[in-house]
Protein backbone atom coordinates (compact mmCIF):
# COMPACT_ATOMS: atom_id res chain seq x y z
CA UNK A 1 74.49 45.01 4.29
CA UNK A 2 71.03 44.15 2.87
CA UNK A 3 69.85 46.32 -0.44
CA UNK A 4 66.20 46.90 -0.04
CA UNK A 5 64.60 46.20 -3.00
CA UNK A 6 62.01 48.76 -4.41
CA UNK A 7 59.19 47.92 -7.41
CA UNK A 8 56.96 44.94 -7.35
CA UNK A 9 57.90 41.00 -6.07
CA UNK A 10 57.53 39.31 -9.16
CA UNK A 11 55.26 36.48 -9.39
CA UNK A 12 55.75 33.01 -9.38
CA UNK A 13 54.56 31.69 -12.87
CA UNK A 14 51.30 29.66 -12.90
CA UNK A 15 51.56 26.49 -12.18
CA UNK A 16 55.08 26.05 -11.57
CA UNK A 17 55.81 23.05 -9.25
CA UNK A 18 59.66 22.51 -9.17
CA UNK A 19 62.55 23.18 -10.26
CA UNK A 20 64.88 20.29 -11.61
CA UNK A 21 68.22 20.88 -13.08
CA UNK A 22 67.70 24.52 -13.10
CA UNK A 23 64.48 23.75 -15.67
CA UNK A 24 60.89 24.27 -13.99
CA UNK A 25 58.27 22.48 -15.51
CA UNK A 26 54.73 23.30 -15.21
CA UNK A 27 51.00 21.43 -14.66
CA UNK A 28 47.88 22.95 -16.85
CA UNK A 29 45.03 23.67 -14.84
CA UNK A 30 43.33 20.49 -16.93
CA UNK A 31 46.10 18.27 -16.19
CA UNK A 32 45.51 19.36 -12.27
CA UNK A 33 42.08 18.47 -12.36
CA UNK A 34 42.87 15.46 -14.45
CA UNK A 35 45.76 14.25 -11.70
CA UNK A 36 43.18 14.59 -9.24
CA UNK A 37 40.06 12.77 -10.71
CA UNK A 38 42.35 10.06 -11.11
CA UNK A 39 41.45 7.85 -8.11
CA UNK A 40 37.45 8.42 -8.44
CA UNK A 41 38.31 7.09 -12.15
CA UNK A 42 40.13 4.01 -11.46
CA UNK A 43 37.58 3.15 -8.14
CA UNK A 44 34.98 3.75 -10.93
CA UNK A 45 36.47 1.48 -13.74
CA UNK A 46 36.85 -1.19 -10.96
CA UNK A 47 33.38 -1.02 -9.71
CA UNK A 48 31.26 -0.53 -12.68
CA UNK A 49 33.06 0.18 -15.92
CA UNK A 50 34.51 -3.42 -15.77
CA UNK A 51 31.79 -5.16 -14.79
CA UNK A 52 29.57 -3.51 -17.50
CA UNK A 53 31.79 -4.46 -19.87
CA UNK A 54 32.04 -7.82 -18.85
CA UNK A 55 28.33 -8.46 -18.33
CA UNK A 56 27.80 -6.82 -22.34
CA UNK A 57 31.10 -9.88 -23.00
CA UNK A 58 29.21 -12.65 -21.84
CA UNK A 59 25.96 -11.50 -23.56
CA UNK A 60 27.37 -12.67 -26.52
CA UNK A 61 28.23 -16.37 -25.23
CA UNK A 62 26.80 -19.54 -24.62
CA UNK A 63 27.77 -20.08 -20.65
CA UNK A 64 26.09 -22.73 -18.66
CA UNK A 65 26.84 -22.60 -15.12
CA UNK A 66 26.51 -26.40 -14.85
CA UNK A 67 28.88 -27.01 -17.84
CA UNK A 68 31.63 -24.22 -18.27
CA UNK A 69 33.53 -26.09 -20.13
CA UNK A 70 31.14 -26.04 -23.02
CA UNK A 71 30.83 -22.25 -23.13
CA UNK A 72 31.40 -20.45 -26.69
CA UNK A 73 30.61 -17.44 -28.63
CA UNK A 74 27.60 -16.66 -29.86
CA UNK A 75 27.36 -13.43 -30.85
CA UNK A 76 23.55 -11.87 -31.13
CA UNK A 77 22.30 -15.30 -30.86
CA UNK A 78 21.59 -15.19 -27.17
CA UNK A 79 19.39 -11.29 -28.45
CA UNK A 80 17.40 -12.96 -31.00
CA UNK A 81 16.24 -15.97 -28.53
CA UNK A 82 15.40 -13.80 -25.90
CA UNK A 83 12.94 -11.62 -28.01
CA UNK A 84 11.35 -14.59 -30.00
CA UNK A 85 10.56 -16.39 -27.16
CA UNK A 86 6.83 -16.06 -25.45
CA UNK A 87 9.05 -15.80 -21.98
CA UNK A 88 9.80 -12.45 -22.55
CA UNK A 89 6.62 -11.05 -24.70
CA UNK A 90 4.83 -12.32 -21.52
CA UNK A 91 7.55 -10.99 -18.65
CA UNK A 92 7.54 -7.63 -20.67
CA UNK A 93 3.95 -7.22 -20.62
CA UNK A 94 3.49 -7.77 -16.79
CA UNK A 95 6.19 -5.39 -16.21
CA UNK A 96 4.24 -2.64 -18.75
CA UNK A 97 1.19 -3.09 -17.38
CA UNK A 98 3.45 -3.05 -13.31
CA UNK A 99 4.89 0.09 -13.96
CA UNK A 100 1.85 2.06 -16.33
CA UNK A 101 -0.55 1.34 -13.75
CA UNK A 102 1.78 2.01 -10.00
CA UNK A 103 3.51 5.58 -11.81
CA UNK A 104 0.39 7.31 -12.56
CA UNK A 105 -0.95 6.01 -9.20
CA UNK A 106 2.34 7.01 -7.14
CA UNK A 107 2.36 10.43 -9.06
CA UNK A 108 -0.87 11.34 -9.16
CA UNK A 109 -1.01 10.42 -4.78
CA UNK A 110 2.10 12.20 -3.93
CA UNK A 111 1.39 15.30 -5.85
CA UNK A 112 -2.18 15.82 -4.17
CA UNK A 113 -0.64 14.94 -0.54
CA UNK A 114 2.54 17.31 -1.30
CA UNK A 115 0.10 19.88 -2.74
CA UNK A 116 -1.61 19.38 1.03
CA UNK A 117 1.56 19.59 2.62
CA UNK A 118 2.81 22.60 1.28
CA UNK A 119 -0.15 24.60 2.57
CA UNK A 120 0.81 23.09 6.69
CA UNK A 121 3.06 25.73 8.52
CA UNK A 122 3.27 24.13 11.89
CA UNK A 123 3.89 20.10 12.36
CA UNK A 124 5.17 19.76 8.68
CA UNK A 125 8.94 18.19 9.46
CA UNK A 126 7.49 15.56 11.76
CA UNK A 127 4.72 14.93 9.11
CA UNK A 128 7.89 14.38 6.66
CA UNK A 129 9.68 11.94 9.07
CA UNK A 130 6.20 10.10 9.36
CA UNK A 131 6.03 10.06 5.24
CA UNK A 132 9.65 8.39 5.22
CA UNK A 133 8.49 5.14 7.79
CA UNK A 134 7.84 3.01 4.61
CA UNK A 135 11.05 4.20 2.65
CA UNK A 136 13.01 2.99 6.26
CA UNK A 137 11.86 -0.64 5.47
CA UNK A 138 13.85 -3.21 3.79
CA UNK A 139 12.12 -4.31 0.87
CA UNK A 140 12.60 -7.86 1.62
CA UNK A 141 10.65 -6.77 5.24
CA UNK A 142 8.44 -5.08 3.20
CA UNK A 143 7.39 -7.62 1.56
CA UNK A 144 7.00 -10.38 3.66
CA UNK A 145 4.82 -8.08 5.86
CA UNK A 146 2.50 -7.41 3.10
CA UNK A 147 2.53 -11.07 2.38
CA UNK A 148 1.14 -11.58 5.85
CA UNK A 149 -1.24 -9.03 5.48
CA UNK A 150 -2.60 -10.74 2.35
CA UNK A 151 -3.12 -14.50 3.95
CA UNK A 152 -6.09 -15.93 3.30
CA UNK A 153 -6.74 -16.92 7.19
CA UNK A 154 -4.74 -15.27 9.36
CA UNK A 155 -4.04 -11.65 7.33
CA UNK A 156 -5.74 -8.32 8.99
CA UNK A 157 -7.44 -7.21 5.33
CA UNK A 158 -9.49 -10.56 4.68
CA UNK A 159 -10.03 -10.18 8.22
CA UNK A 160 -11.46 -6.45 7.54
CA UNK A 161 -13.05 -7.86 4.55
CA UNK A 162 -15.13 -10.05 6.82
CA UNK A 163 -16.13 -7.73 10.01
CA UNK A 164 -17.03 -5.26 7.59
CA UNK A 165 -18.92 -7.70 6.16
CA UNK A 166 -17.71 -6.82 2.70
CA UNK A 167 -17.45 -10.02 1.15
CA UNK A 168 -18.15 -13.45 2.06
CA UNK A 169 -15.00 -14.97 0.43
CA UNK A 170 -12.17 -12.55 0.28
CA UNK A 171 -10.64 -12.16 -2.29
CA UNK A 172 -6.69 -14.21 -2.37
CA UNK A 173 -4.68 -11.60 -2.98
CA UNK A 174 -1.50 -13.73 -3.85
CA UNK A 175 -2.94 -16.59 -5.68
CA UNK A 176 -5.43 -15.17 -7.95
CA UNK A 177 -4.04 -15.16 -11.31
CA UNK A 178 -6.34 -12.29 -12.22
CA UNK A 179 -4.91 -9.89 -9.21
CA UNK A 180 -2.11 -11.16 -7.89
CA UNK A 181 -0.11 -8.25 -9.91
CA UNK A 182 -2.08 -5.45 -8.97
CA UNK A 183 -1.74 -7.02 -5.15
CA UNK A 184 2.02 -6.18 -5.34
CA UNK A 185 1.29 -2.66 -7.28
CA UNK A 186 -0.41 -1.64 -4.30
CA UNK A 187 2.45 -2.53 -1.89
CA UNK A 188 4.49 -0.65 -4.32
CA UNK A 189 2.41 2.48 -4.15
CA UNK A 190 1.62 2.42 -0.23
CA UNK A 191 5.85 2.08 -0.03
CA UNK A 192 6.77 4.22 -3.20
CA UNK A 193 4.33 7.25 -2.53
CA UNK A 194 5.89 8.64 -0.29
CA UNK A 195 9.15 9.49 -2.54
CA UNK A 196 6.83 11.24 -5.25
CA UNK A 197 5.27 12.99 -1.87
CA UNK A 198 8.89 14.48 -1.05
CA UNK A 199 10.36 15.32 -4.65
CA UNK A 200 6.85 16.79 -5.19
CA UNK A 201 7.17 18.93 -1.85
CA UNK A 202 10.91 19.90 -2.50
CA UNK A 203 9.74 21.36 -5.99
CA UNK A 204 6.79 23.20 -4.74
CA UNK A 205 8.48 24.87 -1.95
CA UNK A 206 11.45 26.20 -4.14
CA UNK A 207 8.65 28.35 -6.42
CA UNK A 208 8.96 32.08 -5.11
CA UNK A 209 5.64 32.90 -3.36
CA UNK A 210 5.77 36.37 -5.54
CA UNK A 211 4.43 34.72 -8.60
CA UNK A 212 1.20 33.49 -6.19
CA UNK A 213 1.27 37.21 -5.00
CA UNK A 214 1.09 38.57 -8.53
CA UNK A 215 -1.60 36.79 -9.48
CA UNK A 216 -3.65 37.15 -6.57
CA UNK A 217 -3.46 40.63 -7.30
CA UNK A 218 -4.85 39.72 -11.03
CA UNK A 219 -7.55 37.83 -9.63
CA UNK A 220 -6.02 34.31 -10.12
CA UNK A 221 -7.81 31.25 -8.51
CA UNK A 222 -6.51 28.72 -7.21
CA UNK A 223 -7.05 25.93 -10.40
CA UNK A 224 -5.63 28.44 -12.75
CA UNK A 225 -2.90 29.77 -10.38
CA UNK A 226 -1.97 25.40 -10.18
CA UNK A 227 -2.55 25.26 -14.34
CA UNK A 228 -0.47 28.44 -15.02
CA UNK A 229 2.66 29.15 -12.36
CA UNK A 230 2.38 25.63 -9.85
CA UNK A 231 2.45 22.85 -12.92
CA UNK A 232 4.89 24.54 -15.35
CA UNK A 233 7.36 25.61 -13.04
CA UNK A 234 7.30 21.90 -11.14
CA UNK A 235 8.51 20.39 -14.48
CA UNK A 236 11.65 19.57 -13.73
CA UNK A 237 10.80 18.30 -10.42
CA UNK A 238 7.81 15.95 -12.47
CA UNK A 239 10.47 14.90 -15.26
CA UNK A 240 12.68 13.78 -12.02
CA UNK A 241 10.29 11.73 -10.00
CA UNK A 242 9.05 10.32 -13.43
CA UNK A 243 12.29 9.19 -14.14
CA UNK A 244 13.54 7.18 -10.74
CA UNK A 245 10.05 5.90 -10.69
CA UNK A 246 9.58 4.43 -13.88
CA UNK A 247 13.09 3.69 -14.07
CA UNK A 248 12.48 1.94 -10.20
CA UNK A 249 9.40 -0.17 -11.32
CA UNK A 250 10.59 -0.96 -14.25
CA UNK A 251 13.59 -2.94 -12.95
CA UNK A 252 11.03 -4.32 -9.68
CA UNK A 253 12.36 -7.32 -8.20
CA UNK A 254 12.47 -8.12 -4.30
CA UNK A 255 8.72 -7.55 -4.13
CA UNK A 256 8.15 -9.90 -6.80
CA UNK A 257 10.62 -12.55 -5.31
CA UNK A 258 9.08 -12.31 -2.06
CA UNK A 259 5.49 -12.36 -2.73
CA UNK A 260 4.52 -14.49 -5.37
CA UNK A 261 7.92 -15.55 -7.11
CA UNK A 262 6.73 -15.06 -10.67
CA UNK A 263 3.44 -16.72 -9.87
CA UNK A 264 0.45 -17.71 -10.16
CA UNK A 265 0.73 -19.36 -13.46
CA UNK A 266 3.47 -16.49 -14.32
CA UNK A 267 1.04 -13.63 -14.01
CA UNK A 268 3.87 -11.62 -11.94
CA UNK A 269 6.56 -12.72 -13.77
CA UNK A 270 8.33 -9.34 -14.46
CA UNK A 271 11.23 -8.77 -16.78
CA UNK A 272 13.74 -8.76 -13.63
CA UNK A 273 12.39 -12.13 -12.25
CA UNK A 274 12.21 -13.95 -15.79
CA UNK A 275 16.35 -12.83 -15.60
CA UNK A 276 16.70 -14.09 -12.22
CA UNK A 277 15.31 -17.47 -13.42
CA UNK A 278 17.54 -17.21 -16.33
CA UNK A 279 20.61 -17.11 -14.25
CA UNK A 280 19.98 -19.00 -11.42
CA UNK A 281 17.25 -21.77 -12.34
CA UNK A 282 17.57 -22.39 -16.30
CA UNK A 283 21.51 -21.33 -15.27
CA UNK A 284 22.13 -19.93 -18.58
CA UNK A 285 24.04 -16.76 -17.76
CA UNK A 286 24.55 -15.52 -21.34
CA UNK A 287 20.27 -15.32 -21.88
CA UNK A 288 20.35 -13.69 -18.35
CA UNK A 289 22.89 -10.65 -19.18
CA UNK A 290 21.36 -10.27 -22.94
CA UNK A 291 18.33 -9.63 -21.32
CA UNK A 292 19.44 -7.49 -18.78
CA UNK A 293 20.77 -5.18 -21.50
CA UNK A 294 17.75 -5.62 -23.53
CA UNK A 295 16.25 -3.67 -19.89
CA UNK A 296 18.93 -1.18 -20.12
CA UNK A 297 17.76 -0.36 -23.53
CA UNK A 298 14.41 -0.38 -23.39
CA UNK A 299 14.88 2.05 -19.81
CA UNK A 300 17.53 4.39 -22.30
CA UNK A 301 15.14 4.69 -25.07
CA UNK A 302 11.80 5.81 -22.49
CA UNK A 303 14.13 8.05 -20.66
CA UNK A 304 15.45 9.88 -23.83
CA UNK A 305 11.80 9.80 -25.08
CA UNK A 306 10.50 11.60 -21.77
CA UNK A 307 13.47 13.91 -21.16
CA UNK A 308 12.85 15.16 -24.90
CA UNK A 309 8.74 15.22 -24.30
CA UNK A 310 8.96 17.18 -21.57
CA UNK A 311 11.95 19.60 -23.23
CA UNK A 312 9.66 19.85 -26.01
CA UNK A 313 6.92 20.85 -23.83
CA UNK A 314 9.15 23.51 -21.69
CA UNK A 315 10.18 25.39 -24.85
CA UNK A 316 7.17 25.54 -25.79
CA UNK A 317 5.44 27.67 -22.98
């Protein structure tokens, strides 16, 4: 006959998972969440911890991929070449002058067109799907449609350029050492824009509309209502798109490779190119990964610079 039992079921202790040889033994809450993070870890050592590791490794050798055989260690040796040679004081100032003069361009763009965005209540999701068109392109596409564009003879602006009867002799976009880089800046901002346009639009719809209300009711305009509640409350959506940007044209590439591969007379050679020709022309892979750190650096230091600028600038208002 079955006692009924009266007072409270006791609890199982907290993470108790067995009992072995009459002994339970128990998991902490950290060693949970450490048993499960354990597969992302490992998938993320294989993928990216390792090869980082490996790349900063053969930084610091002397590897030839003609002569493995005579590969050895060099230490910083492969560092102090790369930065005293004219190769990368030249690389490093096309990329500079790439990504100060496409940012400001890209920024300045999207944040007027999301601005103009933000005020459209009807039409504005297909407006956004028309916006993301050049973001849906593969950059290699991308680029070889531009570089069509840009022929001499057969592209549609010379073409303008003449029917318009704004110049006489075009100007050749690709082959004139004096703006063949700001050729492939503007294919950068016509295809970039549009990703300052959304993170710009994403930022300005999540400000309450009571702070536009309130100062409506002060008598705010709309410059000071833009200098006063819009700008200082899109800051972190500004520090964002400032990052992946600069970050994004620093490290440019395909655009590069398909337009004007480094040319003419090295005028486009970017920082990312000049490594690519390390690797896979001079074939020196140890130059090629010391300067690809070199990049990481250089990208850590300007995005520890802004992050604290702009920190700086938050605390203060």
């Amino acid at each position: 006959m079955a006692v009924a039992q009266h007072g409270p079921v006791p609890r199982r202790p907290h993470g108790r998972l067995a009992r072995s040889g009459g002994r339970e033994w128990r998991l902490s809450n950290a060693g949970f969440g450490l048993l499960i993070i354990v597969p992302a870890l490992v998938v993320l050592m294989a993928v990216f911890v390792y090869p980082l590791l490996y790349s900063a490794y053969m930084s610091l050798r002397f590897y030839d991929l003609a002569r493995p055989q005579d590969a050895r260690f060099e230490g910083l040796g492969n560092y102090l070449s790369i930065l005293r040679g004219h190769e990368f004081a030249r690389a490093l100032k096309n990329t500079l002058i790439y990504a100060g003069v496409a940012v400001p361009i890209e920024f300045a763009c999207g944040l007027i067109l999301a601005l103009a965005l933000a005020q459209i209540t009807h039409g504005r999701g297909i407006i956004r799907m028309l916006l993301t068109l050049p973001m849906m392109l593969a950059p290699i596409a991308l680029g070889l449609i531009w570089k069509f564009m840009y022929n001499d003879q057969l592209g549609v602006i010379n073409w303008l350029f003449r029917e318009l009867g704004l110049a006489k002799r075009p100007p050749l976009w690709l082959t004139d050492p004096d703006i063949a880089l700001f050729s492939i800046v503007i294919v950068d901002v016509w295809a970039t824009t549009p990703i300052v346009i959304l993170l710009m639009l994403s930022g300005l719809l999540s400000i309450p509309s009571e702070y536009y209300e309130a100062a409506k009711i002060d008598g705010g305009g709309t410059l000071s209502n833009f200098w006063s509640i819009t700008l200082p409350l899109l800051r972190p959506a500004i520090l964002v798109t400032l990052l992946l940007r600069g970050m994004d044209a620093f490290r440019v590439f395909d655009i590069v490779y398909v337009l004007t591969k480094g040319g003419p007379a090295f005028k486009t050679d970017v920082l990312s190119y000049y490594a690519y020709r390390l690797a896979f022309t001079d074939r020196s892979i140890g130059h090629a990964t010391a300067l690809a750190w070199i990049m990481t650096v250089i990208l850590l230091v300007a995005g520890s610079v802004l992050i604290r600028l702009m920190g700086r600038q938050e605390r203060g208002a």
